[in-house]
PDB file of N, CA and C in Angstrom:
ATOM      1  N   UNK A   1       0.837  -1.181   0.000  1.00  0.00           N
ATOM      2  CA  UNK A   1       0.000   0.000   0.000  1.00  0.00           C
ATOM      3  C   UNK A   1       0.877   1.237   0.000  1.00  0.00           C
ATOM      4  N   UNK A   2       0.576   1.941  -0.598  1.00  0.00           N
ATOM      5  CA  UNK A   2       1.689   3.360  -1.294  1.00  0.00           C
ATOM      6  C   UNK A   2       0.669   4.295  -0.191  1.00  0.00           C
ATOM      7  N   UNK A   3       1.915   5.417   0.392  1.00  0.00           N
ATOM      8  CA  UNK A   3       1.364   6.286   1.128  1.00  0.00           C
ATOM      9  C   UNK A   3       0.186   7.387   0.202  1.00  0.00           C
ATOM     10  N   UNK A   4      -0.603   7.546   1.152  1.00  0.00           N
ATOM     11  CA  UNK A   4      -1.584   8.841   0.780  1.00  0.00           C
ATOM     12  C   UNK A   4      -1.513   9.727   0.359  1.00  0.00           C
ATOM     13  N   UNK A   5      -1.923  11.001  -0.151  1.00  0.00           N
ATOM     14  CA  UNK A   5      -1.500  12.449  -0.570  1.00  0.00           C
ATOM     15  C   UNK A   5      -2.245  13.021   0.781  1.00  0.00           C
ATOM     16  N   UNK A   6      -2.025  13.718   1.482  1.00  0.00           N
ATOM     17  CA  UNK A   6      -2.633  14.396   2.607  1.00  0.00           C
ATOM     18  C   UNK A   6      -3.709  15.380   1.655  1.00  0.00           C
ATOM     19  N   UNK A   7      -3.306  16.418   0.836  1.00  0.00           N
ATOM     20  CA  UNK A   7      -3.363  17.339   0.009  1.00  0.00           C
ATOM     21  C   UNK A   7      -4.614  16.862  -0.694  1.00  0.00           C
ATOM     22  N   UNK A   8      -4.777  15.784  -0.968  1.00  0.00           N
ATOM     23  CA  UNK A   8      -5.722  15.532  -1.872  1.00  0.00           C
ATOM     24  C   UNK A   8      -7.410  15.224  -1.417  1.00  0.00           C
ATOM     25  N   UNK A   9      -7.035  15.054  -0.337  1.00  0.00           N
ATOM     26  CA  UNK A   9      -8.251  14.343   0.461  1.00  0.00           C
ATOM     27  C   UNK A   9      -8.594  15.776   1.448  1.00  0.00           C
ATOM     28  N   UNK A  10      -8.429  16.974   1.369  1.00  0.00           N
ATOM     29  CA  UNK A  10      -8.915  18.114   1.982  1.00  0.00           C
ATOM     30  C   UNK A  10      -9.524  18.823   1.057  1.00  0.00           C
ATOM     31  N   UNK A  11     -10.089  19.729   1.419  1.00  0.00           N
ATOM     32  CA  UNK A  11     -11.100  20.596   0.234  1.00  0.00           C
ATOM     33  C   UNK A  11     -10.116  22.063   0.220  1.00  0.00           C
ATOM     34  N   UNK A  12     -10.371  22.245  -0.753  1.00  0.00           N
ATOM     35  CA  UNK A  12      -9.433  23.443  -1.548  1.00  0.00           C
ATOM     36  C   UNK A  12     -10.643  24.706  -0.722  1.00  0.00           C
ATOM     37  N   UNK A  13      -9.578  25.712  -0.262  1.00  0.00           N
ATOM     38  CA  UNK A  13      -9.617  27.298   0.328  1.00  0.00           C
ATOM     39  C   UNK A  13     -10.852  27.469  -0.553  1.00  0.00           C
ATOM     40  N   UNK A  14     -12.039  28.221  -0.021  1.00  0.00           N
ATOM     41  CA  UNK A  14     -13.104  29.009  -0.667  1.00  0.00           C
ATOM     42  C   UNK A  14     -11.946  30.282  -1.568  1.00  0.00           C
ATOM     43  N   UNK A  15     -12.800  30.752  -2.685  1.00  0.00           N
ATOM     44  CA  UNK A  15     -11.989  31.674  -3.036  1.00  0.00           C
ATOM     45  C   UNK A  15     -13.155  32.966  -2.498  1.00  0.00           C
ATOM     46  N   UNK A  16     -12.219  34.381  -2.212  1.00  0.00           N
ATOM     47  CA  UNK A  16     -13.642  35.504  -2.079  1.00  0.00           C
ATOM     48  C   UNK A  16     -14.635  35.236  -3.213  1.00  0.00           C
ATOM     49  N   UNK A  17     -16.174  35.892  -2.288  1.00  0.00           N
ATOM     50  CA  UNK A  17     -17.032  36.307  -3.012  1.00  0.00           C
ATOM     51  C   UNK A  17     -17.962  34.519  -3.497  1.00  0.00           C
ATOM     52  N   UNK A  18     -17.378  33.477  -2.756  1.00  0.00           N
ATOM     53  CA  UNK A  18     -18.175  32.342  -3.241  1.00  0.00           C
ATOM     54  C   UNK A  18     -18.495  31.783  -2.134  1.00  0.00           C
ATOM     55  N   UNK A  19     -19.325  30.855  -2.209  1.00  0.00           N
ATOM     56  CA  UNK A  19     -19.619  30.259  -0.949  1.00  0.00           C
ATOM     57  C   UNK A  19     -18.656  29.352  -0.090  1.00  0.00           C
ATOM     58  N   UNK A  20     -19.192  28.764   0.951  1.00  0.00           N
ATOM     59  CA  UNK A  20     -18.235  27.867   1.682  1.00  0.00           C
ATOM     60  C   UNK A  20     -18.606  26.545   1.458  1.00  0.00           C
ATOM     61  N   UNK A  21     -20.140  26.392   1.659  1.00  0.00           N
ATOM     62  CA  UNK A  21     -20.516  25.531   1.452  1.00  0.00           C
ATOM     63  C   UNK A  21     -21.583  25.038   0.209  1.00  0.00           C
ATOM     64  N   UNK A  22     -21.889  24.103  -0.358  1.00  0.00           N
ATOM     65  CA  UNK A  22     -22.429  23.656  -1.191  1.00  0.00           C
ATOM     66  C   UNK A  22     -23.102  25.459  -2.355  1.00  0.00           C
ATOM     67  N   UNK A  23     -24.255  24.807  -2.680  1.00  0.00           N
ATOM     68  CA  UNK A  23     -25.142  25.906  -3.079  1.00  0.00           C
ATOM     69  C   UNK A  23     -24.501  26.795  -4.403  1.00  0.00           C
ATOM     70  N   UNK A  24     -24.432  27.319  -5.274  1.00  0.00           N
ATOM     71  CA  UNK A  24     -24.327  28.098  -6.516  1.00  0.00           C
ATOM     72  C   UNK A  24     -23.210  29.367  -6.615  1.00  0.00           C
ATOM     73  N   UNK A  25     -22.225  28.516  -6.867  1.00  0.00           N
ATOM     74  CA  UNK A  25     -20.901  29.832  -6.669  1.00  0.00           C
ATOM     75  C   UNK A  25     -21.676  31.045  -7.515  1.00  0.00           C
ATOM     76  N   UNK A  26     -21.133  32.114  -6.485  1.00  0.00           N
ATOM     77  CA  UNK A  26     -20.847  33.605  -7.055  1.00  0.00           C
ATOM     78  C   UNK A  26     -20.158  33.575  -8.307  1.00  0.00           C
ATOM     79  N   UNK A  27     -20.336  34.443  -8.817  1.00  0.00           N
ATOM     80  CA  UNK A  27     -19.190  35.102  -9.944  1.00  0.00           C
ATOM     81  C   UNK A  27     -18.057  36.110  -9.049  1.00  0.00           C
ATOM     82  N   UNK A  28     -16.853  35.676  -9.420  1.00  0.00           N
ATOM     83  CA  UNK A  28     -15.423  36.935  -8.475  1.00  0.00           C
ATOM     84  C   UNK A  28     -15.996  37.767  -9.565  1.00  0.00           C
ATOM     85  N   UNK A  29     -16.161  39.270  -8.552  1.00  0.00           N
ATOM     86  CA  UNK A  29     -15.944  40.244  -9.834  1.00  0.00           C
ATOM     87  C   UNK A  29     -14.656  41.243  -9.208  1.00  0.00           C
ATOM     88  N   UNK A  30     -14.602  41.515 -10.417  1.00  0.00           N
ATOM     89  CA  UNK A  30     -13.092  42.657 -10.289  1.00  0.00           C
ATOM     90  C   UNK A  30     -13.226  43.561  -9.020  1.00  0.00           C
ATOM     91  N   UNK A  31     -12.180  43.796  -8.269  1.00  0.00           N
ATOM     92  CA  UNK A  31     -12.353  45.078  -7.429  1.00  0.00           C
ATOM     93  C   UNK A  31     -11.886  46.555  -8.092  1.00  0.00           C
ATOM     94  N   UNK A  32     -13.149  46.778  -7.995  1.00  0.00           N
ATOM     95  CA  UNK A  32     -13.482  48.056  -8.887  1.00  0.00           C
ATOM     96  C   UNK A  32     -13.221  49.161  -7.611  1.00  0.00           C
ATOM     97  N   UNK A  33     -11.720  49.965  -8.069  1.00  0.00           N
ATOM     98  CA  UNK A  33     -11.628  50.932  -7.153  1.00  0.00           C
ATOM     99  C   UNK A  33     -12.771  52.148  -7.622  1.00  0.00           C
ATOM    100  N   UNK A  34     -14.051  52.018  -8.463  1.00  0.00           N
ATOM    101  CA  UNK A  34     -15.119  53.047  -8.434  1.00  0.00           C
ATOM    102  C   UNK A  34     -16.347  52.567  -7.245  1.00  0.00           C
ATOM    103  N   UNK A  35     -16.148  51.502  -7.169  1.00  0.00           N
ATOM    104  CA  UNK A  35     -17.327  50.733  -5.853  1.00  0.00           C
ATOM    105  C   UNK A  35     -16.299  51.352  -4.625  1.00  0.00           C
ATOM    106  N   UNK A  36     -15.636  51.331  -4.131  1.00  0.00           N
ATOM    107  CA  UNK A  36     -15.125  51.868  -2.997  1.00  0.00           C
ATOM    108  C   UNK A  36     -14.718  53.373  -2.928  1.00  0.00           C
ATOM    109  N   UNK A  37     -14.578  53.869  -3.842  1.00  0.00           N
ATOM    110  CA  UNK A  37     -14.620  55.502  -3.882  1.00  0.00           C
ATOM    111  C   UNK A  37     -16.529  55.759  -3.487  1.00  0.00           C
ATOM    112  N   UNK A  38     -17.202  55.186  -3.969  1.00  0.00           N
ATOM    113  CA  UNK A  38     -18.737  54.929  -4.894  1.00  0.00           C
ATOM    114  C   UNK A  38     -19.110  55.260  -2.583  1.00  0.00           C
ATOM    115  N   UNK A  39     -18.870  53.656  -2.211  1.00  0.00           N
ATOM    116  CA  UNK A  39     -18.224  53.640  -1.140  1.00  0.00           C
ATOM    117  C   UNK A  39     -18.318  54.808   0.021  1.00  0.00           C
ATOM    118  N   UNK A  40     -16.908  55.048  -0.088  1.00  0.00           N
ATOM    119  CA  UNK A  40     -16.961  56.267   0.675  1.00  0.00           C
ATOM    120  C   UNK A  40     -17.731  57.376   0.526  1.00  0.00           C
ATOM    121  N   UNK A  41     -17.676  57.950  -0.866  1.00  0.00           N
ATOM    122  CA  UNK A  41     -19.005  58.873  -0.716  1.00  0.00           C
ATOM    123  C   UNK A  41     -20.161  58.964  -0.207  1.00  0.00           C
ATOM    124  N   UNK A  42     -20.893  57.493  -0.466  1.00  0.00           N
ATOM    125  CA  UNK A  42     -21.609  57.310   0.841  1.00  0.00           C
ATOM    126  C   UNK A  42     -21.835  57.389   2.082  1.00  0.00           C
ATOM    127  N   UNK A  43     -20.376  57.029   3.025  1.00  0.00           N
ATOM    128  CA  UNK A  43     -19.901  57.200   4.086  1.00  0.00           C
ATOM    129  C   UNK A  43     -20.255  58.831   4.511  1.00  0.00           C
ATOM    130  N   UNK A  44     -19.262  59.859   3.656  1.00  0.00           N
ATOM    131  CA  UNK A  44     -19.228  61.052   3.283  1.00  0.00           C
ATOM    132  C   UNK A  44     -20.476  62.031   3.441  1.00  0.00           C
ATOM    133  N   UNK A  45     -21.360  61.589   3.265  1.00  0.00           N
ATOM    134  CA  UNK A  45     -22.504  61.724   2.773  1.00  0.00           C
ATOM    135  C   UNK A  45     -23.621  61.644   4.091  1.00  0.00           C
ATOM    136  N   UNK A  46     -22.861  60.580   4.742  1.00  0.00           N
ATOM    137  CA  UNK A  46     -23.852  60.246   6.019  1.00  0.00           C
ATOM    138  C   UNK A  46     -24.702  59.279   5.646  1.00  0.00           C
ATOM    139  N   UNK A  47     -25.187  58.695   4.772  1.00  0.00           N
ATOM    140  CA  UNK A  47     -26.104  57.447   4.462  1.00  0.00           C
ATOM    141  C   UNK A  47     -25.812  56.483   5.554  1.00  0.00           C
ATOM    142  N   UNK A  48     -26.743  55.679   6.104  1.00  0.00           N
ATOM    143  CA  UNK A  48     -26.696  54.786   7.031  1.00  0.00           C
ATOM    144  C   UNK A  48     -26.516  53.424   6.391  1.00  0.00           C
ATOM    145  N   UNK A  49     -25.967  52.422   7.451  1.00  0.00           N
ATOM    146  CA  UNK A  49     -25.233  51.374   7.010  1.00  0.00           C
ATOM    147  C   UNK A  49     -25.997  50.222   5.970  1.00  0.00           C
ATOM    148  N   UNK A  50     -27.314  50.119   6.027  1.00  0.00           N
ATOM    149  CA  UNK A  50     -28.433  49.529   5.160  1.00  0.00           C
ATOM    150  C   UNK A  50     -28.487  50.096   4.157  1.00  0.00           C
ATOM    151  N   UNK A  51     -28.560  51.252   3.879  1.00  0.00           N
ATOM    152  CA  UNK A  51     -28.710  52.304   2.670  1.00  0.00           C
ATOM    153  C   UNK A  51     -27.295  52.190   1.913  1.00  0.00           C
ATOM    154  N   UNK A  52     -26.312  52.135   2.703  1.00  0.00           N
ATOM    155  CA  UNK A  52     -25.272  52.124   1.331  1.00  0.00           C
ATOM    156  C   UNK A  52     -25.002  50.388   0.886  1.00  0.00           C
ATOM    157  N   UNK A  53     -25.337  49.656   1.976  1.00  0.00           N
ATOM    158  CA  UNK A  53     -25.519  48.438   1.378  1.00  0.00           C
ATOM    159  C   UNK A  53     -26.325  47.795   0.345  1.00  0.00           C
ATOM    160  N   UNK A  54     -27.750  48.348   0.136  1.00  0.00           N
ATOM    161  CA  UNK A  54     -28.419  48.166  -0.565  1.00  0.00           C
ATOM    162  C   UNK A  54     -28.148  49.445  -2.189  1.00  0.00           C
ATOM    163  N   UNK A  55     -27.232  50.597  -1.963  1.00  0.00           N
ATOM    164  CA  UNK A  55     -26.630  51.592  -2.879  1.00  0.00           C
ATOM    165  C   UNK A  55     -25.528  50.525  -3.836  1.00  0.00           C
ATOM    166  N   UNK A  56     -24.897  49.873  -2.862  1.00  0.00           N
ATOM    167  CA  UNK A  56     -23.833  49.317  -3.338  1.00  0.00           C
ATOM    168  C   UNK A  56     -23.850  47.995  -3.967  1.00  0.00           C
ATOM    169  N   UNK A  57     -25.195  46.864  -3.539  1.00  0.00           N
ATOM    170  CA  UNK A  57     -25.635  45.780  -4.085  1.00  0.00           C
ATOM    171  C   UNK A  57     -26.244  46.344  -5.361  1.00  0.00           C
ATOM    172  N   UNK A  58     -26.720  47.857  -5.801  1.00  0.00           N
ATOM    173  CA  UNK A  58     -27.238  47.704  -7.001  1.00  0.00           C
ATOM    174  C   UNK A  58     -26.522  47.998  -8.223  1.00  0.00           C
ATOM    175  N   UNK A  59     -24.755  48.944  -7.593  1.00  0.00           N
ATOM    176  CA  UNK A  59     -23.669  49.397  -8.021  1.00  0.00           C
ATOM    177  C   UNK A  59     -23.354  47.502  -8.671  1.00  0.00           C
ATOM    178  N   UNK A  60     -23.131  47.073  -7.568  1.00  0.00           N
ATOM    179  CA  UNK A  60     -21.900  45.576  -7.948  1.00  0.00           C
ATOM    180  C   UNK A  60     -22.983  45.100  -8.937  1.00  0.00           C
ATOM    181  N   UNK A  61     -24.513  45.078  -8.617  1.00  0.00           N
ATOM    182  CA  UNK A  61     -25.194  44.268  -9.823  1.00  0.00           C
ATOM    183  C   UNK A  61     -24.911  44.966 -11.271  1.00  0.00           C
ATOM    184  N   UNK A  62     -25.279  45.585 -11.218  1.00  0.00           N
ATOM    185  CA  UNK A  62     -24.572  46.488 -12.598  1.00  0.00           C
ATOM    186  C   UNK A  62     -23.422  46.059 -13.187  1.00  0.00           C
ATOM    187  N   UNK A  63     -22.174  45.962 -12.369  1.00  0.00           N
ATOM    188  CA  UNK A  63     -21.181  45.735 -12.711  1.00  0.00           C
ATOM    189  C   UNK A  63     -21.449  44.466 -13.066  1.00  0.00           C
ATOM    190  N   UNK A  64     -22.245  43.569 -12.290  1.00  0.00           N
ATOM    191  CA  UNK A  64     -22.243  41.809 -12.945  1.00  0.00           C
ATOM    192  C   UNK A  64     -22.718  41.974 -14.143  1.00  0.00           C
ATOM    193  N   UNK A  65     -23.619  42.314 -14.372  1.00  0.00           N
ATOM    194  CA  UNK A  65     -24.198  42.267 -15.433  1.00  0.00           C
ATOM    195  C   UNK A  65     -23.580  43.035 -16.838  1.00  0.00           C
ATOM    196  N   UNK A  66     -23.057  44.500 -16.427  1.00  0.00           N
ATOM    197  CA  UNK A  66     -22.484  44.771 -17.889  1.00  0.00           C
ATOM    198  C   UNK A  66     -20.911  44.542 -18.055  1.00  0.00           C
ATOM    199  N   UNK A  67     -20.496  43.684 -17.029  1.00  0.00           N
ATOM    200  CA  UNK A  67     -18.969  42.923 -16.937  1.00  0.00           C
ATOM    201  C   UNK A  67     -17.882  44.192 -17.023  1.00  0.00           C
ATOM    202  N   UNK A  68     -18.643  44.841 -16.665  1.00  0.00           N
ATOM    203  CA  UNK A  68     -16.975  46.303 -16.748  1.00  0.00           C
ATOM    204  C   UNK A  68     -17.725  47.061 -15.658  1.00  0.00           C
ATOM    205  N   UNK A  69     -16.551  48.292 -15.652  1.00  0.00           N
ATOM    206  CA  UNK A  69     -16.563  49.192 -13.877  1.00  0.00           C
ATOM    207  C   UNK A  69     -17.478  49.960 -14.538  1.00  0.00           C
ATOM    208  N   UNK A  70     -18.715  49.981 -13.582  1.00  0.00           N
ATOM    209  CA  UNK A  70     -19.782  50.889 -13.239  1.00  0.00           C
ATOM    210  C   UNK A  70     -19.320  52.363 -13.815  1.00  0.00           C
ATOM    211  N   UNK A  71     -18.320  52.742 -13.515  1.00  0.00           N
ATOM    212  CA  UNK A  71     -18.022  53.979 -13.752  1.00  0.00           C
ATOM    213  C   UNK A  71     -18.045  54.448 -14.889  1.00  0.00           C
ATOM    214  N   UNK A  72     -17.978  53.978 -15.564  1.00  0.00           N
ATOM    215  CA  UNK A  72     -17.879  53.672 -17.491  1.00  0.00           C
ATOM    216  C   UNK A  72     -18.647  53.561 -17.949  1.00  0.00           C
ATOM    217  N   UNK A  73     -19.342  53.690 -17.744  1.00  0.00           N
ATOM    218  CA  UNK A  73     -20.955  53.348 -18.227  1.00  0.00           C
ATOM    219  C   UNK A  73     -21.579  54.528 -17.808  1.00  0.00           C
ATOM    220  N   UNK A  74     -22.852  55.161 -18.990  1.00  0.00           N
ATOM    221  CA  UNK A  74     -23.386  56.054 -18.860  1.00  0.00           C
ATOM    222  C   UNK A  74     -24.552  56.010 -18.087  1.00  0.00           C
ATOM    223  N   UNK A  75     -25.352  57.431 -17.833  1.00  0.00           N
ATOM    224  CA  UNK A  75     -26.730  57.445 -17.324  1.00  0.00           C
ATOM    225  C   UNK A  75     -27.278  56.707 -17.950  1.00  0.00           C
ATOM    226  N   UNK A  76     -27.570  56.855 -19.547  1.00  0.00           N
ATOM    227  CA  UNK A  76     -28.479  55.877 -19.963  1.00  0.00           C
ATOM    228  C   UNK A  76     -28.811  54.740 -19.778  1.00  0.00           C
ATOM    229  N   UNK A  77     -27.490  54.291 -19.653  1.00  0.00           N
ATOM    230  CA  UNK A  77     -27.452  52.578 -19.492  1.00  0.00           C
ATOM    231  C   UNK A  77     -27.800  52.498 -18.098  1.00  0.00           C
ATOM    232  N   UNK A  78     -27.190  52.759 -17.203  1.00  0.00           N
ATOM    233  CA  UNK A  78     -27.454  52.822 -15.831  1.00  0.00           C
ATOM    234  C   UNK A  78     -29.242  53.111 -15.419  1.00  0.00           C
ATOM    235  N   UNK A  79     -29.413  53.818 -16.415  1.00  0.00           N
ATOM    236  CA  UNK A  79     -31.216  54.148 -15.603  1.00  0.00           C
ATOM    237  C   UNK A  79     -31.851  53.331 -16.469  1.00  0.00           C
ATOM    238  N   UNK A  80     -31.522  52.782 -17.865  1.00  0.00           N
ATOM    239  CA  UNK A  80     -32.037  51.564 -18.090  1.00  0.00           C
ATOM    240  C   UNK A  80     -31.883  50.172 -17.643  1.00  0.00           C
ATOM    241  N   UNK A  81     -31.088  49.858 -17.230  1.00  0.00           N
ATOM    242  CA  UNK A  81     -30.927  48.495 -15.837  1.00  0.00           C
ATOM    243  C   UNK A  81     -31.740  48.632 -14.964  1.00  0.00           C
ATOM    244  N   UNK A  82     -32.072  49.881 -14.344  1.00  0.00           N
ATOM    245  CA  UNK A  82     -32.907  50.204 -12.829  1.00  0.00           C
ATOM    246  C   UNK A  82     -34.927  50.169 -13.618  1.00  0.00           C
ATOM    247  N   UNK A  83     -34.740  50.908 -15.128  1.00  0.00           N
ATOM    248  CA  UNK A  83     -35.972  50.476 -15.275  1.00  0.00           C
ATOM    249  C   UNK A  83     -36.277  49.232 -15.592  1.00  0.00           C
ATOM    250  N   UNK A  84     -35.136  48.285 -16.290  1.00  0.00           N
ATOM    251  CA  UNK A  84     -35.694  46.734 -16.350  1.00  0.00           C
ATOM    252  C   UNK A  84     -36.035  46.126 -15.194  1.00  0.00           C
ATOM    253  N   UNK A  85     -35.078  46.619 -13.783  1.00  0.00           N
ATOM    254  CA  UNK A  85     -35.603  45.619 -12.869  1.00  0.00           C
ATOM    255  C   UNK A  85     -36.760  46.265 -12.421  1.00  0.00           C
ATOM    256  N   UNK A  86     -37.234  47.469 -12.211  1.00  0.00           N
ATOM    257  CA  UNK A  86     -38.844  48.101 -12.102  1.00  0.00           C
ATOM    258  C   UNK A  86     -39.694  47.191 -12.741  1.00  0.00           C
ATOM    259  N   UNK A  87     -39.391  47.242 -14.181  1.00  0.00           N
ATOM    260  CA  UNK A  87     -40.321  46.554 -14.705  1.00  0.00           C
ATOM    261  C   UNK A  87     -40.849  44.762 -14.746  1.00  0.00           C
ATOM    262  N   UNK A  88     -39.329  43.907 -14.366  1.00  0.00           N
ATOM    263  CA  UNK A  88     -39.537  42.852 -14.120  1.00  0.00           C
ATOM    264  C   UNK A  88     -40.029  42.418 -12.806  1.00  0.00           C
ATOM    265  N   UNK A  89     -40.361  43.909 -12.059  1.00  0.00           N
ATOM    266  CA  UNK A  89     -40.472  43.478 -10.573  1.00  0.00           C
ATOM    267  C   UNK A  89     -39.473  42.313  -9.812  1.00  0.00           C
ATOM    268  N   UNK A  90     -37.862  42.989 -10.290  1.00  0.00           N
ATOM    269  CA  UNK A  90     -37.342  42.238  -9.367  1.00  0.00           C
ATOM    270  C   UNK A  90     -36.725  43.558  -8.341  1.00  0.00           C
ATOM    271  N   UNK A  91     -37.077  44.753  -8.127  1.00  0.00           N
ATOM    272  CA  UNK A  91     -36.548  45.676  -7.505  1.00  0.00           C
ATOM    273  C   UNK A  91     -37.343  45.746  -6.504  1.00  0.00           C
ATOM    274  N   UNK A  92     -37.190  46.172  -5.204  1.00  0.00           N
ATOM    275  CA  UNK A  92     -38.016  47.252  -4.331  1.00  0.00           C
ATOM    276  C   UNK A  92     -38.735  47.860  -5.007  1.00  0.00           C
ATOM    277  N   UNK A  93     -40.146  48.338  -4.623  1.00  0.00           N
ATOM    278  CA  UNK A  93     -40.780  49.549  -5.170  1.00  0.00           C
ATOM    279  C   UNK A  93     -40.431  50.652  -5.752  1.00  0.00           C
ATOM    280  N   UNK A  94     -39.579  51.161  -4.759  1.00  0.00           N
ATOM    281  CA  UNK A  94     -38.736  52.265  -5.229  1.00  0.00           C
ATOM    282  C   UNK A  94     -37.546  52.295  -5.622  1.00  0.00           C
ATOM    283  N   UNK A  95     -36.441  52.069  -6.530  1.00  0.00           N
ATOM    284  CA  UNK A  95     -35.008  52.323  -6.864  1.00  0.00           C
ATOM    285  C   UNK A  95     -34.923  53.892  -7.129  1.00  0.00           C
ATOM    286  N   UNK A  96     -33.868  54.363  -5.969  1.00  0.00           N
ATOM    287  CA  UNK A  96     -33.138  55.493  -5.966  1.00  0.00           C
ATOM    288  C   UNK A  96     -31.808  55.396  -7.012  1.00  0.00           C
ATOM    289  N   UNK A  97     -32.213  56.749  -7.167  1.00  0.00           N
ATOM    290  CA  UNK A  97     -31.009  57.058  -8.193  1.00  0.00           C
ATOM    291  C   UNK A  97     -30.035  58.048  -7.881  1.00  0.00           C
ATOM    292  N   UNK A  98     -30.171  58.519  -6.427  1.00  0.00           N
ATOM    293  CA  UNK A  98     -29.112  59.093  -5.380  1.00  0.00           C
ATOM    294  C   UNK A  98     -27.820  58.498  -5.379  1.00  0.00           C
ATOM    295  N   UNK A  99     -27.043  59.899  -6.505  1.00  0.00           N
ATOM    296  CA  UNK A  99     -25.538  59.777  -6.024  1.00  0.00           C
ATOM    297  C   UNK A  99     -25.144  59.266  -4.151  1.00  0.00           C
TER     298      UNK A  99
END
């Protein structure tokens, strides 16, 4: 009997941004130094800790979806994403469009 691989029989490091356990990996998306400027302005701003979380889940969705930094992308495009999810009713009632 030939020794074991230790290495092989452990589960490989989660990578960020995916799960730990079972269930439907994330997509890694780029760290977009415009989400953390995006970020602080918020901070800046005084927005409370729910509000820029939910500011910033609609920033990173954006970014999933048009695969490049938010920042780059115009109003147009940007207020057309916020009216598709209006319209598919996958948004809150209301989507703000507060810098």
């Amino acid at each position: 009997m030939g020794s074991m691989n230790k290495t092989s029989s452990t589960n490989p490091t989660p990578q960020p941004n995916q799960p730990k356990t079972g269930g439907k990996a994330k997509p890694v998306l780029p760290d977009y130094d415009s989400l953390r400027r995006y970020e602080q302005h918020l901070r800046l701003r005084g927005k409370a800790g729910r509000t820029r979380e939910g500011y910033l889940r609609y920033a990173r969705k954006v970014a999933e979806l048009a695969r490049v930094d938010p920042a780059t992308l115009g109003e147009d495009r940007i207020r057309g994403f916020f009216l598709y999810l209006k319209e598919k009713r996958l948004a809150r009632r209301r989507v703000c469009m507060c810098p």
